[in-house]
Protein backbone atom coordinates (compact mmCIF):
# COMPACT_ATOMS: atom_id res chain seq x y z
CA UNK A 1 11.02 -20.28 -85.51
CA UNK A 2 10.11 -24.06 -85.47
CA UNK A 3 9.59 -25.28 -82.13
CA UNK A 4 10.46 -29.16 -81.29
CA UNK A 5 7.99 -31.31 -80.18
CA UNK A 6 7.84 -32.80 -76.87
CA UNK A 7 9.12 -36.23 -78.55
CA UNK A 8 12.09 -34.41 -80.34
CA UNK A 9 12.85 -32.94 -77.29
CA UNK A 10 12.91 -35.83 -75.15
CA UNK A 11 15.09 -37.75 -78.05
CA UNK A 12 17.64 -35.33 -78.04
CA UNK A 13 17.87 -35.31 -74.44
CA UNK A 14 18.69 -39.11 -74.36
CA UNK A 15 21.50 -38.83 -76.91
CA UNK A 16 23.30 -36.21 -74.66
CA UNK A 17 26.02 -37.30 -72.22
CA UNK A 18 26.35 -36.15 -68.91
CA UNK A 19 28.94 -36.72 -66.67
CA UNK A 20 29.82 -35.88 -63.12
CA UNK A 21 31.66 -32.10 -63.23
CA UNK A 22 28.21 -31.04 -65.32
CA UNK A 23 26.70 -30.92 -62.26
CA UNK A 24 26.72 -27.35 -60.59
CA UNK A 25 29.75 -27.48 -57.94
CA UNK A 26 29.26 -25.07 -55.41
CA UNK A 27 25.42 -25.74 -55.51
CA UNK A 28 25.03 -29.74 -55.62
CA UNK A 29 28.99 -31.23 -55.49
CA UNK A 30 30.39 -29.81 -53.06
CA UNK A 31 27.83 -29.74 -50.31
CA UNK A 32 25.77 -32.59 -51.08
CA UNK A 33 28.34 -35.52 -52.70
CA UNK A 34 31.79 -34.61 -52.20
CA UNK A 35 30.63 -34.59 -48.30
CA UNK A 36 30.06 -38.12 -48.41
CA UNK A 37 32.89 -38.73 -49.57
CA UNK A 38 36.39 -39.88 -46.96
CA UNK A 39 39.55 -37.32 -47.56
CA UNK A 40 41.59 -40.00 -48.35
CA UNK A 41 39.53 -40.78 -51.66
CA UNK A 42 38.48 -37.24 -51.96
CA UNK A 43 42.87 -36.87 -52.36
CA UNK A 44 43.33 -39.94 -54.98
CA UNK A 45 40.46 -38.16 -57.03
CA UNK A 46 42.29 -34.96 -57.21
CA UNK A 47 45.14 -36.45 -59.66
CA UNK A 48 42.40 -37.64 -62.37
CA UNK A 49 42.79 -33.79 -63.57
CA UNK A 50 42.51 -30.64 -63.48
CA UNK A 51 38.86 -29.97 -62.71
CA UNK A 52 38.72 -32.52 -60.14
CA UNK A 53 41.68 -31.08 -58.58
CA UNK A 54 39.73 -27.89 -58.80
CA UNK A 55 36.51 -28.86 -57.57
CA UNK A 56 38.46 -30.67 -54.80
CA UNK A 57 40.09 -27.74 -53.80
CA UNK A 58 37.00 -25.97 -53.49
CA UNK A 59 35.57 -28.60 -51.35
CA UNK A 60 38.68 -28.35 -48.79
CA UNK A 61 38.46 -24.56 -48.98
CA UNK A 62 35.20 -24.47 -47.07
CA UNK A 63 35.82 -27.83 -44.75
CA UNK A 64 34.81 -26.51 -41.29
CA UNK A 65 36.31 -29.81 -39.85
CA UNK A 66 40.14 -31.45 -40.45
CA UNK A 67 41.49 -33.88 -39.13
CA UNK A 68 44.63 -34.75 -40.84
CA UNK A 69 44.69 -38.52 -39.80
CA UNK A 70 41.31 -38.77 -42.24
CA UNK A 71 43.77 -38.46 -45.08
CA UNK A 72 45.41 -41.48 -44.32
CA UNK A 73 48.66 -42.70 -41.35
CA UNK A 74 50.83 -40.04 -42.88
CA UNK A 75 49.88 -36.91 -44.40
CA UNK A 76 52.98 -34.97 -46.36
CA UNK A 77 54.36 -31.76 -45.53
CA UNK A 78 53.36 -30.29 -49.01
CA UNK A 79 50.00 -31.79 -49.56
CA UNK A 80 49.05 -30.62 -46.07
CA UNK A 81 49.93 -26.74 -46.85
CA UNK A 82 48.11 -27.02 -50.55
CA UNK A 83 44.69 -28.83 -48.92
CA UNK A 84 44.47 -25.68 -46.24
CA UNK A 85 45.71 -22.80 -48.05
CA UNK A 86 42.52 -21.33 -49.32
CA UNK A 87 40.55 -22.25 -46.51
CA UNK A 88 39.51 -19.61 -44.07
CA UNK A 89 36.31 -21.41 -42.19
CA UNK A 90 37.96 -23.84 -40.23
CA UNK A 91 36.39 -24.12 -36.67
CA UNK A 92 38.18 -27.40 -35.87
CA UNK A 93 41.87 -28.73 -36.68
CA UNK A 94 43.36 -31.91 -35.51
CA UNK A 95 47.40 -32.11 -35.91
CA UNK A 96 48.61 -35.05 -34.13
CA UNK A 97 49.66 -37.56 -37.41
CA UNK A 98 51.74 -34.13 -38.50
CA UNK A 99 53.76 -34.02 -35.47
CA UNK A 100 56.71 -35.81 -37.41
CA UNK A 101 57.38 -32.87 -39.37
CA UNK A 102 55.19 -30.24 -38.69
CA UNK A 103 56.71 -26.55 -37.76
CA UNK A 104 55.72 -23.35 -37.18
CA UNK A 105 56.79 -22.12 -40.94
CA UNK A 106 53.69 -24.52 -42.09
CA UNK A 107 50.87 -23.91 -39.08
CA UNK A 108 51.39 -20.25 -38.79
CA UNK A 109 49.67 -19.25 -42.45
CA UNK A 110 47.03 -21.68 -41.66
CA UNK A 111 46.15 -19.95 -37.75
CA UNK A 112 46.70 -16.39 -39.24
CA UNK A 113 43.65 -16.36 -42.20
CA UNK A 114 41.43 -19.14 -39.67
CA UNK A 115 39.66 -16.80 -37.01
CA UNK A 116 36.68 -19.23 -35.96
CA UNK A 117 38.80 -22.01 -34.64
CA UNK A 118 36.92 -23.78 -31.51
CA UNK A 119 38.70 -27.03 -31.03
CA UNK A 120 42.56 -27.76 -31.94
CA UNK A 121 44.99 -30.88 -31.27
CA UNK A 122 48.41 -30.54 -31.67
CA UNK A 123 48.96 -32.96 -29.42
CA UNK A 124 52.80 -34.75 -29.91
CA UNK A 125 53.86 -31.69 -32.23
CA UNK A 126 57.64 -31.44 -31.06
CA UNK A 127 58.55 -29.17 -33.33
CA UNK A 128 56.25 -26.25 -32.68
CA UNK A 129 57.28 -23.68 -30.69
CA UNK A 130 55.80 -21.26 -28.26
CA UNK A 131 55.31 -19.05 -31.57
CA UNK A 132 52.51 -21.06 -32.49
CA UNK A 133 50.69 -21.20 -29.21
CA UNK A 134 51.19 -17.54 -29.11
CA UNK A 135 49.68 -17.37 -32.69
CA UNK A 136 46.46 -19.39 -31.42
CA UNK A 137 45.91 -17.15 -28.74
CA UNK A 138 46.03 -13.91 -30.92
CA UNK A 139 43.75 -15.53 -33.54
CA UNK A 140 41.01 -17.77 -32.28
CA UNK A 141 39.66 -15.88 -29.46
CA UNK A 142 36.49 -18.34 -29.56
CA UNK A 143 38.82 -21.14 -28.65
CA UNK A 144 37.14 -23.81 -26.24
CA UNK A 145 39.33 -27.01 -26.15
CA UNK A 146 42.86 -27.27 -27.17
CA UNK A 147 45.00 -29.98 -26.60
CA UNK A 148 48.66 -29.57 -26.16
CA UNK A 149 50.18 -33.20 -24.61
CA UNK A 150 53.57 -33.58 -24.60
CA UNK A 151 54.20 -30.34 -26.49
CA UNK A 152 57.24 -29.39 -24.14
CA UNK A 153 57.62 -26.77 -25.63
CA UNK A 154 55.19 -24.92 -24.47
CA UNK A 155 56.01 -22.39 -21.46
CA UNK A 156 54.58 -20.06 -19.06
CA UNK A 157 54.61 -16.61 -21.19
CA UNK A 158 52.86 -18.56 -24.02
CA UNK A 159 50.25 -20.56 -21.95
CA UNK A 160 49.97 -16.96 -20.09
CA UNK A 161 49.31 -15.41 -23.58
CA UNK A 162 46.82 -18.12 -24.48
CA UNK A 163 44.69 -17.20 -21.31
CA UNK A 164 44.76 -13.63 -21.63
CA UNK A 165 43.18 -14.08 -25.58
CA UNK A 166 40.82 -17.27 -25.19
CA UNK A 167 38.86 -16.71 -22.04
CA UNK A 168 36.43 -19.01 -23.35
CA UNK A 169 38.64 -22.33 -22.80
CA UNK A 170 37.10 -24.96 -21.32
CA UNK A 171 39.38 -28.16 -22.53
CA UNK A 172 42.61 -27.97 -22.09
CA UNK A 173 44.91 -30.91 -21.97
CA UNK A 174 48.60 -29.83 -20.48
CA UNK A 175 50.00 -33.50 -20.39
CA UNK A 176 53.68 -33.43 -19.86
CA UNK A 177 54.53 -29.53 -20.70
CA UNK A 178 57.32 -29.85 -18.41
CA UNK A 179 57.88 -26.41 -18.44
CA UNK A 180 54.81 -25.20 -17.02
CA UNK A 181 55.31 -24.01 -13.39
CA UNK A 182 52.41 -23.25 -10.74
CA UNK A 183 52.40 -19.45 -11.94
CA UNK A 184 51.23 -20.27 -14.85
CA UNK A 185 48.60 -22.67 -14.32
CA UNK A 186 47.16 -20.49 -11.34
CA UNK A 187 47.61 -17.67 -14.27
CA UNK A 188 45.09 -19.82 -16.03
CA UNK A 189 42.45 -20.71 -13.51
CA UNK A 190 41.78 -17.22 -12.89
CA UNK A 191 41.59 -16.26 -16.24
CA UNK A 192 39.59 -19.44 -17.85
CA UNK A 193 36.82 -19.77 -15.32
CA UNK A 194 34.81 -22.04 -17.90
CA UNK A 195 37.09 -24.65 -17.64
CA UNK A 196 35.29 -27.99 -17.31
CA UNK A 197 38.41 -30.32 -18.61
CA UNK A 198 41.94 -29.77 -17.52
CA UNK A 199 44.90 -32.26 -17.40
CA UNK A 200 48.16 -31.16 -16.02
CA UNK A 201 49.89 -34.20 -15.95
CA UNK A 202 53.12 -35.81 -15.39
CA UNK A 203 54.56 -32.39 -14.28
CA UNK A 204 56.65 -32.49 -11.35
CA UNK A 205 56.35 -28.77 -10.68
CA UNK A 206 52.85 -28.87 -9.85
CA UNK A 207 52.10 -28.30 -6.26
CA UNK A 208 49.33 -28.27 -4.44
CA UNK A 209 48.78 -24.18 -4.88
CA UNK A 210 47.65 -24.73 -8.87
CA UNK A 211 45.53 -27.37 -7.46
CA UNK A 212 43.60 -25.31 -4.88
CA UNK A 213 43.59 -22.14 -7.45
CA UNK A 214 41.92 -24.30 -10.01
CA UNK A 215 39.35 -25.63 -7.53
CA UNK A 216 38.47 -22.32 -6.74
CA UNK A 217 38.28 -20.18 -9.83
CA UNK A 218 36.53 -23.21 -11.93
CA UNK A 219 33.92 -24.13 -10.61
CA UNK A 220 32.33 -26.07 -13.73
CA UNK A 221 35.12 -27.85 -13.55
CA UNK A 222 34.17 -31.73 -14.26
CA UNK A 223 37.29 -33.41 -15.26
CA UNK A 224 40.79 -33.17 -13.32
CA UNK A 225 43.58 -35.02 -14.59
CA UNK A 226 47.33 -34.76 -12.36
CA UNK A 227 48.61 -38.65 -13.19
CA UNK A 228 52.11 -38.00 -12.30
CA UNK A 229 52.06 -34.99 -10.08
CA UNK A 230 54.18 -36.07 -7.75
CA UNK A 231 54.16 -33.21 -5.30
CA UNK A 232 50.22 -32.90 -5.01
CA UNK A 233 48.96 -33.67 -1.46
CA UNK A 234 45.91 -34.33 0.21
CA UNK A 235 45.05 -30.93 1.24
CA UNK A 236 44.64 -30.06 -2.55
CA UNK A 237 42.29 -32.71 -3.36
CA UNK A 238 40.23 -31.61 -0.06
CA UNK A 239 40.11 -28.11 -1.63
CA UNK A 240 38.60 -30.02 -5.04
CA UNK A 241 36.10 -31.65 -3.01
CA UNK A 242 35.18 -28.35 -1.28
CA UNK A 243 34.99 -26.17 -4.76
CA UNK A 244 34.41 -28.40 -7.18
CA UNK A 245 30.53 -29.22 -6.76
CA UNK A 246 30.35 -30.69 -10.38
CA UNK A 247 33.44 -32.63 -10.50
CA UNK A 248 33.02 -35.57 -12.26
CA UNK A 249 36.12 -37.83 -12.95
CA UNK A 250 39.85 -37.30 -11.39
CA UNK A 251 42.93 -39.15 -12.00
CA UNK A 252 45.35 -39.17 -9.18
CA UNK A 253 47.74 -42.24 -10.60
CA UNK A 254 51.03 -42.18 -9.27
CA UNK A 255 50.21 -39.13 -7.05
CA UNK A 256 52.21 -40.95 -3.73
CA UNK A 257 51.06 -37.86 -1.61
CA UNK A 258 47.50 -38.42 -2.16
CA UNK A 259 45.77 -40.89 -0.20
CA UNK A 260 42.01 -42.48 0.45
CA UNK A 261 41.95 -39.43 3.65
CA UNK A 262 41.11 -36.78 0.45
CA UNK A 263 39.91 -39.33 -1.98
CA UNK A 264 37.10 -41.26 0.00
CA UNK A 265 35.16 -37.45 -0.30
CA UNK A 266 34.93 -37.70 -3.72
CA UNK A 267 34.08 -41.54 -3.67
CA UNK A 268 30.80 -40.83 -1.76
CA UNK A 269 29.81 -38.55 -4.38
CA UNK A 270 30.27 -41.11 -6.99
CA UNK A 271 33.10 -39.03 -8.90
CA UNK A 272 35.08 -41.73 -11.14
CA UNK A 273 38.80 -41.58 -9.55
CA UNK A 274 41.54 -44.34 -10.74
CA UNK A 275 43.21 -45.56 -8.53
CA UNK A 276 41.57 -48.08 -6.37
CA UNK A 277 40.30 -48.36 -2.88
CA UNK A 278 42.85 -49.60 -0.59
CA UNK A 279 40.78 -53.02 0.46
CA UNK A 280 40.25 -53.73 -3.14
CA UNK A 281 44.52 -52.98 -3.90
CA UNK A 282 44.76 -55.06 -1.29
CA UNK A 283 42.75 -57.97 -2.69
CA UNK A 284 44.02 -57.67 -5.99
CA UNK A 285 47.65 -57.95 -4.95
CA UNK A 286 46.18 -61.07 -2.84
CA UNK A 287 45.06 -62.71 -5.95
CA UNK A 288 48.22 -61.73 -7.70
CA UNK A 289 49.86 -63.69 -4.70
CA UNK A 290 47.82 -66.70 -3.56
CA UNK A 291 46.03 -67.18 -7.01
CA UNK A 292 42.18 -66.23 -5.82
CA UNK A 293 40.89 -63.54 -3.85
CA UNK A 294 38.49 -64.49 -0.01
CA UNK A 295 34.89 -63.61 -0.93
CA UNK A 296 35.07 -60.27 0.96
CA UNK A 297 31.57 -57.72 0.68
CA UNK A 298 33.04 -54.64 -0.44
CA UNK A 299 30.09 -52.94 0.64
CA UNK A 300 30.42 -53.62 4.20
């Protein structure tokens, strides 16, 4: 058999064309350029044909990280269910451009084959419903931060559900489930005792006795958020103080009940807290008035 030489070889090699899908896809494409690559583009590319729709596909399939919002301000109903319908990987899924039209009938395949999910925002999804909270809790029991603002949907027997199955929580952003009594957020405490984030904002049934169980039975707890809940008192935030060794921010806005008695604790360990001492309210609503504020040493 006559072999080519080295030159022949070389020659032939030139005159060959190569183009992108040549190279191997699961090996080089996938992991190495179509990584590099924003979801928005990496969805224009998929209508050139039918191998780059393919080898997009693929890529999706074994994304460990979506956030819908990458794909551009609005993401439609049917290209969101054919990006995630192969994929069984995910460990993180972010929801909130979706919340327009986004229902249980397209969320529930997508928890059901995803078992490693650690981090999930469905914040502003309306039309959810307490089926998909309960479908979380059965399937990603390695769940640490969930966000679930202004789903008001939401109620007690799901959130209950969610802390019996993901004891590893420790983000959890309740902003405006108005549903959401203290039974269920003491329900939570005891059962998430990682928690080191927890907002359970502008919620009017929150009382002082979810305050105090939180304080207790978290004590990593490092960020407290109750803007808004209007029937928290100072005795509460003493109990925060007392437990909560680690605390680092709290946001007390529009909490009328709480005043600088329970709040000057926590100033003198440095913890971040919004609303403002009462000399330096004062002062500003001074300026506001008169148009400057007296030079005045704060730290006096």
């Amino acid at each position: 058999m006559e072999q080519k030489s080295s030159g022949a070889v070389m020659e032939e090699f030139k005159t060959q064309r190569f183009q992108l899908l040549d190279l191997p896809w699961e090996d080089i494409l996938v992991p190495h350029i179509l990584r590099l690559v924003p979801l928005h583009h990496l969805m224009r590319l998929q209508t050139v044909s039918k191998q780059f729709q393919a080898l997009v596909q693929m890529y999706v399939a074994n994304c460990r990280h979506f956030t819908a919002s990458q794909v551009g301000p609005h993401l439609p109903r049917e290209a969101f269910c054919n990006m995630l319908k192969d994929n069984k990987v995910l460990q993180e899924l972010a929801l909130s451009i979706c919340s327009d039209w986004l229902a249980d009938k397209e969320l529930l395949p997508v928890l059901g084959q995803n078992h490693h999910l650690l981090w999930i925002d469905m914040t502003g999804c309306a039309q959810l419903t307490r089926h998909s909270l309960v479908a979380v809790s059965l399937n990603c029991s390695n769940l640490q931060h969930i966000s679930l603002r202004h789903c008001e949907w939401v109620d007690n027997l799901s959130l209950r559900s969610l802390a019996d199955h993901c004891s590893n929580l420790e983000s959890i952003d309740l902003t405006a489930c108005r549903q959401l009594k203290d039974e269920a957020a003491c329900y939570l405490a005891k059962k998430c005792v990682k928690m080191r984030n927890l907002s359970l904002a502008v919620n009017a049934n929150i009382t002082d006795t979810s305050v105090e169980e939180v304080a207790k039975s978290c004590p990593l707890l490092e960020h407290l958020d109750l803007t808004g809940c209007l029937r928290v008192r100072d005795g509460a935030i003493r109990t925060v103080a007392e437990y909560c060794t680690k605390i680092q921010s709290l946001k007390v806005n529009h909490c009328h009940n709480v005043t600088e008695s329970s709040l000057g604790i926590l100033r003198k360990r440095d913890v971040e807290i919004d609303v403002a001492p009462p000399l330096q309210r004062a002062l500003v609503l001074l300026q506001d008035v008169v148009g400057f504020a007296p030079l005045i040493n704060l730290q006096i």
